[in-house]
PDB file of N, CA and C in Angstrom:
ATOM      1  N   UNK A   1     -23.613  -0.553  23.181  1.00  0.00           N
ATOM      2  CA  UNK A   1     -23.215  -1.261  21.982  1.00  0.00           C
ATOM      3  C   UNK A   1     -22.819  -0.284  20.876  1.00  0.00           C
ATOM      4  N   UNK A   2     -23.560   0.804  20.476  1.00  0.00           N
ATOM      5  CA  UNK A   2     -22.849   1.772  19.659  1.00  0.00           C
ATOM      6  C   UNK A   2     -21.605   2.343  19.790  1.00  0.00           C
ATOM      7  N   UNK A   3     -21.258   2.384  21.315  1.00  0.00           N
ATOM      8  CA  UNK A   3     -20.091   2.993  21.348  1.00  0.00           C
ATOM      9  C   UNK A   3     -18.789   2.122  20.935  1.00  0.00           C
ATOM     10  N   UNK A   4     -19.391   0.986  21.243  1.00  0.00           N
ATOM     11  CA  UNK A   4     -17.854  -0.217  20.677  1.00  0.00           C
ATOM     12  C   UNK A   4     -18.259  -0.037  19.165  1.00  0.00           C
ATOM     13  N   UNK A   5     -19.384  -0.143  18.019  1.00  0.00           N
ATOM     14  CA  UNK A   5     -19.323   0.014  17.134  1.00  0.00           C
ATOM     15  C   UNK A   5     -18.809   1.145  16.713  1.00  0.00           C
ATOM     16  N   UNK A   6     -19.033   2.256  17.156  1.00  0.00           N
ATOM     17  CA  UNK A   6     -18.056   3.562  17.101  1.00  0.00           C
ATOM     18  C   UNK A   6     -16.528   3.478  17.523  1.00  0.00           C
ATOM     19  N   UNK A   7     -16.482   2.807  18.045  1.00  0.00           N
ATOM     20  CA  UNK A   7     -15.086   2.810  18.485  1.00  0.00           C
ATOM     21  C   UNK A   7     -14.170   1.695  17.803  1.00  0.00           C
ATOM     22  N   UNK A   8     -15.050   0.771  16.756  1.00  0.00           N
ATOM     23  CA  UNK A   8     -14.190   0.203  16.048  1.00  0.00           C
ATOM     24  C   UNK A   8     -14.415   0.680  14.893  1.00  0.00           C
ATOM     25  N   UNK A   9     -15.188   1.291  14.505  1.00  0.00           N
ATOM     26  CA  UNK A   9     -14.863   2.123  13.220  1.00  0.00           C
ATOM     27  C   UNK A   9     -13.680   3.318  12.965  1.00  0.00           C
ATOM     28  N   UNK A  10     -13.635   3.756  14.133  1.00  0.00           N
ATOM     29  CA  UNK A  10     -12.533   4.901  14.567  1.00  0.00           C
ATOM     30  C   UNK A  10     -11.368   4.088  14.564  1.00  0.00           C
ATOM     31  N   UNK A  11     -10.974   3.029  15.259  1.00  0.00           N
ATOM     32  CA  UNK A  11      -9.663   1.992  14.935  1.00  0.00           C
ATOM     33  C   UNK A  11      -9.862   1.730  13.209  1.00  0.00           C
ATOM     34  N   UNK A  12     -10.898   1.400  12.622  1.00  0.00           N
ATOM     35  CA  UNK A  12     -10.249   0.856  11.437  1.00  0.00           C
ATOM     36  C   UNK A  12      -9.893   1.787  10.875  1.00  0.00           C
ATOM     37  N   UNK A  13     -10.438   3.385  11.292  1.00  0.00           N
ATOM     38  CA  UNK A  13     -10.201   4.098  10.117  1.00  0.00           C
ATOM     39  C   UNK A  13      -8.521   5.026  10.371  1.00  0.00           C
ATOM     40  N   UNK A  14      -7.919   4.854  11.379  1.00  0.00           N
ATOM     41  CA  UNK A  14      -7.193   4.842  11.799  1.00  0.00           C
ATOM     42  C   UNK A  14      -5.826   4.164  11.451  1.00  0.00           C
ATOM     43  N   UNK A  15      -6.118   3.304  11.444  1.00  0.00           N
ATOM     44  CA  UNK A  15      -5.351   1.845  10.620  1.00  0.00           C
ATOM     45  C   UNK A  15      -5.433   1.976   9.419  1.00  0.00           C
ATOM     46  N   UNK A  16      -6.380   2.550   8.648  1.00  0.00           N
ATOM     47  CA  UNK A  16      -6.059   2.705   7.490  1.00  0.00           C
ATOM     48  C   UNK A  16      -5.432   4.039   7.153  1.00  0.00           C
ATOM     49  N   UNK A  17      -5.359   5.081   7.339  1.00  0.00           N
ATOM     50  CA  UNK A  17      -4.860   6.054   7.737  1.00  0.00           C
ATOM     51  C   UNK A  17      -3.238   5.982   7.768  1.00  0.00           C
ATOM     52  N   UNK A  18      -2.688   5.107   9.142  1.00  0.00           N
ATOM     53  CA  UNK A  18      -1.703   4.609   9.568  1.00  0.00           C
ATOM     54  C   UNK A  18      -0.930   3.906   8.517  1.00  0.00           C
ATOM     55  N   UNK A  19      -1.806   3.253   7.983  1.00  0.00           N
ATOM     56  CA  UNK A  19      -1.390   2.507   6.809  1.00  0.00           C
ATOM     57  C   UNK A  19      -1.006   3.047   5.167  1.00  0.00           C
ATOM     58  N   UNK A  20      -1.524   4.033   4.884  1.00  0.00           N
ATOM     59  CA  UNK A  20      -1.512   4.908   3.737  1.00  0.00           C
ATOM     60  C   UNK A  20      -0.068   5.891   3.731  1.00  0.00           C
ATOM     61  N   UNK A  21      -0.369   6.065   5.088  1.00  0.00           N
ATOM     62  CA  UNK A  21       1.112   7.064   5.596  1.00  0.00           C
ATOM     63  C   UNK A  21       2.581   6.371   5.566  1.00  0.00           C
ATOM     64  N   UNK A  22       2.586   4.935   5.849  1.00  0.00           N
ATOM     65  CA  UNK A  22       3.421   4.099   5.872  1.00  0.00           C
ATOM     66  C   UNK A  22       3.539   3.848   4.855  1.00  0.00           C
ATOM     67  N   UNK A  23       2.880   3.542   3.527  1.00  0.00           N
ATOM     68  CA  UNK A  23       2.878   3.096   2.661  1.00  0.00           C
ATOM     69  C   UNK A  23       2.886   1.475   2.758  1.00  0.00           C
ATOM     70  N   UNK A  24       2.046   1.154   3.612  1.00  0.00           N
ATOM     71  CA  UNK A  24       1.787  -0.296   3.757  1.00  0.00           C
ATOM     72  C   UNK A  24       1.261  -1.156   2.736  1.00  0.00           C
ATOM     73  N   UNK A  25      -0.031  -0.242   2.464  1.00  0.00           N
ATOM     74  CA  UNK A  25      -1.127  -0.039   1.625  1.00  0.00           C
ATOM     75  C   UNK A  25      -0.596   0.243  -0.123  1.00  0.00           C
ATOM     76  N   UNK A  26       0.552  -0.046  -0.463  1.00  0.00           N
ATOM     77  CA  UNK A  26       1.552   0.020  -1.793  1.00  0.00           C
ATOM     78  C   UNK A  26       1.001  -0.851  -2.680  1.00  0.00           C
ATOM     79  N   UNK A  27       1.440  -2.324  -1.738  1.00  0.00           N
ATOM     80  CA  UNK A  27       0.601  -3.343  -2.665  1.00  0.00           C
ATOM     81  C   UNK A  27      -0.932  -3.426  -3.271  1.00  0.00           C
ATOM     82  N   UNK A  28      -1.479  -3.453  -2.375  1.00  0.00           N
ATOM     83  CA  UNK A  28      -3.264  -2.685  -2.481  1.00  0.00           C
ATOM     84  C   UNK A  28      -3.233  -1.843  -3.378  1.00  0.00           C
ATOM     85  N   UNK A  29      -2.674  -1.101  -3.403  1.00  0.00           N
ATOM     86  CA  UNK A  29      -2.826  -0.230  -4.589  1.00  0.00           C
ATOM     87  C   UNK A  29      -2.580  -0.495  -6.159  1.00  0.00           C
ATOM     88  N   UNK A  30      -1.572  -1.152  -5.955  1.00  0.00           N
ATOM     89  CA  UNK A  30      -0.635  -2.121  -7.380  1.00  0.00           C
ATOM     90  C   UNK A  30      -1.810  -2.902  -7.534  1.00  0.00           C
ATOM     91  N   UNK A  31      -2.141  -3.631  -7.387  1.00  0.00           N
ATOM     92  CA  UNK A  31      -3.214  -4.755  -7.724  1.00  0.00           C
ATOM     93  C   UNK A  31      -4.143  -3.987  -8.343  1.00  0.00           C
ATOM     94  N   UNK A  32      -4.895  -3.157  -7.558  1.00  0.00           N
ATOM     95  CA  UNK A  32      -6.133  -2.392  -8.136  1.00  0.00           C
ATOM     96  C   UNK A  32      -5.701  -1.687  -9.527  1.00  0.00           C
ATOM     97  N   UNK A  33      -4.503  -0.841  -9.634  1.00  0.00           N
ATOM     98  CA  UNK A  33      -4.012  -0.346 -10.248  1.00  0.00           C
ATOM     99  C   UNK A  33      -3.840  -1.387 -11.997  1.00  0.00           C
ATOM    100  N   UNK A  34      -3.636  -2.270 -11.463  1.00  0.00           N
ATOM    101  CA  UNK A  34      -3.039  -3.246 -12.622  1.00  0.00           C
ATOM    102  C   UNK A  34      -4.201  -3.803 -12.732  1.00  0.00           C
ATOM    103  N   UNK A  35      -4.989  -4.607 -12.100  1.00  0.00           N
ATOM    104  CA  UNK A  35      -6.315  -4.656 -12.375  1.00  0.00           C
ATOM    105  C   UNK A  35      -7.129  -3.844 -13.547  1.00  0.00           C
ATOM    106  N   UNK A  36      -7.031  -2.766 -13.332  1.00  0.00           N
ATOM    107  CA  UNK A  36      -7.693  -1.652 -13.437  1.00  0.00           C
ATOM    108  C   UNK A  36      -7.473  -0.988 -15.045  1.00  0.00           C
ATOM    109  N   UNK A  37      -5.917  -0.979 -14.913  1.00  0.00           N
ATOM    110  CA  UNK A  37      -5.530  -1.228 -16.650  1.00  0.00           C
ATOM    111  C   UNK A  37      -5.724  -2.665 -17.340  1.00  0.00           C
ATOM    112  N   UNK A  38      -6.303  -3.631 -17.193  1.00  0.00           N
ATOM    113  CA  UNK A  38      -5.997  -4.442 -17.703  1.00  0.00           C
ATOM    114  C   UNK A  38      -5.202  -5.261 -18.342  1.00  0.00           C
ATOM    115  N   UNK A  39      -4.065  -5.038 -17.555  1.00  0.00           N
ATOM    116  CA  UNK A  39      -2.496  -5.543 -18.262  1.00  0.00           C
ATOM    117  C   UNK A  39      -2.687  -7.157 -18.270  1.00  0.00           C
ATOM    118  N   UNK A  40      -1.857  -7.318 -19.242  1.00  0.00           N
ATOM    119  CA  UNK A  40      -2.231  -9.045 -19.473  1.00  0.00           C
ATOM    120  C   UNK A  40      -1.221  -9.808 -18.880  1.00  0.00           C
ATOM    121  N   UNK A  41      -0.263  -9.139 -18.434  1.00  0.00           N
ATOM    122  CA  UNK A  41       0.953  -9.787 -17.748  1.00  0.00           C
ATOM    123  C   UNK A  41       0.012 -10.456 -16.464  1.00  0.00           C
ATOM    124  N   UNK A  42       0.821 -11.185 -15.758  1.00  0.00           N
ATOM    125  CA  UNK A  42       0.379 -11.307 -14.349  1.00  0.00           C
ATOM    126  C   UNK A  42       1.062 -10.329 -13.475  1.00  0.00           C
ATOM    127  N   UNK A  43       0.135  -9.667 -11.778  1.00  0.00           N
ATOM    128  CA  UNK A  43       0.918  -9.123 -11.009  1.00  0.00           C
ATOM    129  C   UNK A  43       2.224  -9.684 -10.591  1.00  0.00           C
ATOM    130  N   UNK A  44       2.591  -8.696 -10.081  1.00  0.00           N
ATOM    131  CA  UNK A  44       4.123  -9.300  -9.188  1.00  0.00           C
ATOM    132  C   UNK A  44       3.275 -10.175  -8.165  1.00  0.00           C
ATOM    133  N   UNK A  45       4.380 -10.798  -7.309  1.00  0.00           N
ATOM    134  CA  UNK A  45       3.877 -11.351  -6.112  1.00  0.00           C
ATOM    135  C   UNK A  45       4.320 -10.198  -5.054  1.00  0.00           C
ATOM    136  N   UNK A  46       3.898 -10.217  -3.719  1.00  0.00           N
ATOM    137  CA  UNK A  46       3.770  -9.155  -2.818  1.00  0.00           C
ATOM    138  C   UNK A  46       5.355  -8.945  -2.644  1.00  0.00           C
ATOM    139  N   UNK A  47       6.384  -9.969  -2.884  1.00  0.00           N
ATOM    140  CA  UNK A  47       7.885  -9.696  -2.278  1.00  0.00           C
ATOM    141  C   UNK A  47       8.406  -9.214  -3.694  1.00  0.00           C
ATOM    142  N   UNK A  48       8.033  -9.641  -4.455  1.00  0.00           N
ATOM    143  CA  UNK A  48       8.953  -9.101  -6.180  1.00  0.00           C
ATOM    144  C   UNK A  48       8.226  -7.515  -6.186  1.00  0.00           C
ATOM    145  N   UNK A  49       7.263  -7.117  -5.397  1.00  0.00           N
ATOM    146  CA  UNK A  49       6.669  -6.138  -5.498  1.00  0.00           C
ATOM    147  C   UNK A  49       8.280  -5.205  -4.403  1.00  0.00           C
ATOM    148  N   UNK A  50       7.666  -5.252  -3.536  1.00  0.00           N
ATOM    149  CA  UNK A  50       8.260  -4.863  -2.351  1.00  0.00           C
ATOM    150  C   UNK A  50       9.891  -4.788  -3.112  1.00  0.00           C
ATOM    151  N   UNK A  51      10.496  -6.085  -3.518  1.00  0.00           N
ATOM    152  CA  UNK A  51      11.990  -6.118  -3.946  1.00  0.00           C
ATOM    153  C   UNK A  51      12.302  -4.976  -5.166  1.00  0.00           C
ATOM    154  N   UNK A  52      11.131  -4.753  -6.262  1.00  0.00           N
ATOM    155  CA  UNK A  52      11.287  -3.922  -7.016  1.00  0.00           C
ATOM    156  C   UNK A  52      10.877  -2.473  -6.395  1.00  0.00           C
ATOM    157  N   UNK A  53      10.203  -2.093  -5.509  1.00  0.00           N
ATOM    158  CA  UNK A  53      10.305  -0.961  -5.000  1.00  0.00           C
ATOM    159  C   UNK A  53      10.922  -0.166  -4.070  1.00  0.00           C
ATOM    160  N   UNK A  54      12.072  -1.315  -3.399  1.00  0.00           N
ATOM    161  CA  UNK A  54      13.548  -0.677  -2.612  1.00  0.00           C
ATOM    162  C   UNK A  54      14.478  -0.846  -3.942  1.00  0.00           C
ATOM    163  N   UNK A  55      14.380  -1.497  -4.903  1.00  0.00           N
ATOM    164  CA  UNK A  55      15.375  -1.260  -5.722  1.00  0.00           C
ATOM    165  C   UNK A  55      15.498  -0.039  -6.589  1.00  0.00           C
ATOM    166  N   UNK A  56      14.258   0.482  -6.771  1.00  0.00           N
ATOM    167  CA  UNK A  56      13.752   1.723  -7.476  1.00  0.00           C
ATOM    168  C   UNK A  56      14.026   2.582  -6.327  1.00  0.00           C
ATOM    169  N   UNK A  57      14.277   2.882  -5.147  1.00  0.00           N
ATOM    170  CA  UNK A  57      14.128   3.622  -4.382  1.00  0.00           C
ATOM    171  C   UNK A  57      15.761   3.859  -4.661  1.00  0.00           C
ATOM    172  N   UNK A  58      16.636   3.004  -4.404  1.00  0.00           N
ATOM    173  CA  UNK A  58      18.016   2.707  -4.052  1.00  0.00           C
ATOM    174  C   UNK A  58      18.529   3.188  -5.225  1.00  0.00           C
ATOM    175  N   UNK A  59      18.133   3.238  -6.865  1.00  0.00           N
ATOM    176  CA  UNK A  59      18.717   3.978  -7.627  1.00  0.00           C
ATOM    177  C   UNK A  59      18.495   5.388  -7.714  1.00  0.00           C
ATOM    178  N   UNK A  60      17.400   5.409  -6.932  1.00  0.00           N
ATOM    179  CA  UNK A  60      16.848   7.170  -7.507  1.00  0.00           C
ATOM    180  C   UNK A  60      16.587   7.128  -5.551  1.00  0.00           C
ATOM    181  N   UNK A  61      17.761   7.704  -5.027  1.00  0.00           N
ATOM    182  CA  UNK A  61      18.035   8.421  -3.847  1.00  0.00           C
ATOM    183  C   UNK A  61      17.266   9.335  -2.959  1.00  0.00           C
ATOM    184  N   UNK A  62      17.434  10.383  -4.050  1.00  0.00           N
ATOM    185  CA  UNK A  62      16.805  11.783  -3.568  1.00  0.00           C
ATOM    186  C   UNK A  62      15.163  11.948  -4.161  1.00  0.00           C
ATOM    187  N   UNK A  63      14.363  10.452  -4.105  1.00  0.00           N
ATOM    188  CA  UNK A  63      13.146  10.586  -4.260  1.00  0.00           C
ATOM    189  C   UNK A  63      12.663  10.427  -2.710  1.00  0.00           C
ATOM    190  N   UNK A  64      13.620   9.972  -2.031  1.00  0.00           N
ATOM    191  CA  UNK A  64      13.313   9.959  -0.602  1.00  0.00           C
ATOM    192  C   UNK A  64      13.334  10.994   0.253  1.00  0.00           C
ATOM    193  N   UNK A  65      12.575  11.323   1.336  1.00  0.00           N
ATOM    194  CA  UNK A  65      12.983  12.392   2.322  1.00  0.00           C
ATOM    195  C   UNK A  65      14.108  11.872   3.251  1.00  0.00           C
ATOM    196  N   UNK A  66      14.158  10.920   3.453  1.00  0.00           N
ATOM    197  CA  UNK A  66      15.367  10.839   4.382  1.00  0.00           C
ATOM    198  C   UNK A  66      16.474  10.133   3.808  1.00  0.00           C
TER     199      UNK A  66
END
């Protein structure tokens, strides 16, 4: 039994990992982030998030590696 508990701790941490690198984990961060300042606006929603951060990407080019 430890070893499946070991062995799903190693997947999650993995996945999160996986996820940080991808930048999956963007939104997660925005929330906490905005949370965190206490902005009085409301968050984006997860797609106005996502839509404003290929659009920011798409004006400023060479913030990308590829």
């Amino acid at each position: 039994m430890n070893v499946l508990r070991s062995a799903g701790r190693t997947l999650r941490s993995v996945n999160r990992y996986l996820k940080g690198v991808l930048g999956e984990d963007s939104y997660e961060k925005y929330l906490q982030h905005h949370e965190g300042t206490g902005c009085a606006a409301a968050p984006m929603t997860m797609k106005e998030f996502w839509r404003d951060k290929t659009d920011r990407q798409d004006k400023n080019p060479e913030g990308r590696c590829c």
